[in-house]
Protein backbone atom coordinates (compact mmCIF):
# COMPACT_ATOMS: atom_id res chain seq x y z
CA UNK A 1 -2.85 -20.77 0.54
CA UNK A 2 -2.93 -17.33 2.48
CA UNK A 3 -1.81 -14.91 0.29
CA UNK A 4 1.90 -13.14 1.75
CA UNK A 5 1.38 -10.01 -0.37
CA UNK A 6 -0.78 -6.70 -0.96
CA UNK A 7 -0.80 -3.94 -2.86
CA UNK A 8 -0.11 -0.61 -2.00
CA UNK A 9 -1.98 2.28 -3.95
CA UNK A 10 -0.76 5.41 -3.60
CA UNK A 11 -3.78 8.02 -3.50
CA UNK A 12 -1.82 11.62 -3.56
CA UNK A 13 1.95 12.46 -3.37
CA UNK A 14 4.79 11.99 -4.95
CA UNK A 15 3.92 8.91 -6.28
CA UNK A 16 0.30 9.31 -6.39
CA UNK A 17 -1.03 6.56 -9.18
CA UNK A 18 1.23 4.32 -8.78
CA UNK A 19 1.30 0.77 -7.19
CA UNK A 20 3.34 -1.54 -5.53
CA UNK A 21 3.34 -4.82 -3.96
CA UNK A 22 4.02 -5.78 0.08
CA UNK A 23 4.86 -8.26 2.07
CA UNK A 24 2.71 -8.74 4.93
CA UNK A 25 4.78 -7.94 8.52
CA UNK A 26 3.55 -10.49 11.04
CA UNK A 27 -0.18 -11.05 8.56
CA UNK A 28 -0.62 -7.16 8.70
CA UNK A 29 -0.11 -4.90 6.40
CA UNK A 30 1.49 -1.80 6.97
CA UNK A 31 -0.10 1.27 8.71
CA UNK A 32 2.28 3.71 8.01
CA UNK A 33 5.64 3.55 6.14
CA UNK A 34 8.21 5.86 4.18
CA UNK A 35 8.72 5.34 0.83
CA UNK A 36 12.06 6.69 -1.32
CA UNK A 37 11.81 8.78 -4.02
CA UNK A 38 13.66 11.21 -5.83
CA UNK A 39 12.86 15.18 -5.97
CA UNK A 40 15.86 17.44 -7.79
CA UNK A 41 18.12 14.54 -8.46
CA UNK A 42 18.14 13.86 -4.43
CA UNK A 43 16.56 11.00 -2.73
CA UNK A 44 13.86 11.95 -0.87
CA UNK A 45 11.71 10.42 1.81
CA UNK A 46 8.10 10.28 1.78
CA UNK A 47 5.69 8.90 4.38
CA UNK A 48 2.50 7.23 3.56
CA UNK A 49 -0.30 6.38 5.94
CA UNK A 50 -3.37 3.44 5.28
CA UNK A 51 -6.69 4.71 4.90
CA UNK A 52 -8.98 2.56 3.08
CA UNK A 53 -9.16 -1.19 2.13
CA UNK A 54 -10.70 -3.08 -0.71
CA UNK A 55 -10.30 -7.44 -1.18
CA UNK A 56 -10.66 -8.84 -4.71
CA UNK A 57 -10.73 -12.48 -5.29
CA UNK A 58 -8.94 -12.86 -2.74
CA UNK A 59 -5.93 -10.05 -2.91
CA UNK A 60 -5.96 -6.91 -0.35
CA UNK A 61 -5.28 -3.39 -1.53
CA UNK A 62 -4.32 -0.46 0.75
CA UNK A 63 -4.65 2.79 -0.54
CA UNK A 64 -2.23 5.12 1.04
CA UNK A 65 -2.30 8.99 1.39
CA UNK A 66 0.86 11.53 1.54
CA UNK A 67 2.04 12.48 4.93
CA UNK A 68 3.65 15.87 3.91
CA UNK A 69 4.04 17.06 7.04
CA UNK A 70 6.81 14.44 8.28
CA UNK A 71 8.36 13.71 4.75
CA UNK A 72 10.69 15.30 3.07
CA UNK A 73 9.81 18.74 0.97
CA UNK A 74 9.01 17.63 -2.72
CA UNK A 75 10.22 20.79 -4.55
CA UNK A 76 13.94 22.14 -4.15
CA UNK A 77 14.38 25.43 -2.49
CA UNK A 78 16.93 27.59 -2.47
CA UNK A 79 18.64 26.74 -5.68
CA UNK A 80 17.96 28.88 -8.22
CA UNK A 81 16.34 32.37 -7.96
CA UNK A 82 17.78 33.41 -4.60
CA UNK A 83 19.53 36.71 -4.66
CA UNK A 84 21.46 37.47 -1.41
């Protein structure tokens, strides 16, 4: 049986340790996808990108890396502090 799922590891980030499992799109795995999160009590969005692979007894892991240039910013600003 050809396995349907991998797992995602996510290198850096916002979620950076942290693993979840994906359904292959068409027997690929994703290259790039966003990923929701929360950041001041405000879901955020955070894109990931592949880099490397690794198989284990069969099971694929992709390990991801933060895209923080296209997600969104992962500390508040303009809250608390600003004097005007």
């Amino acid at each position: 049986m050809t396995e349907k799922t991998y797992t995602a590891l996510y290198l850096d980030g916002p979620l950076e340790g942290q693993t979840e499992d994906r359904a292959f799109i068409d027997g690929q795995f994703d290259s790039r996808f966003p990923a929701l999160g929360a950041v001041g009590g405000l879901e955020s969005t955070f894109w990931y990108q592949a880099g490397d692979t690794e198989e284990v007894d069969g099971h694929l892991t992709v390990k991801y890396s933060f895209d923080a240039a296209d997600s969104d910013p992962t500390v508040r600003t303009g809250d608390i502090g600003d004097d005007h």
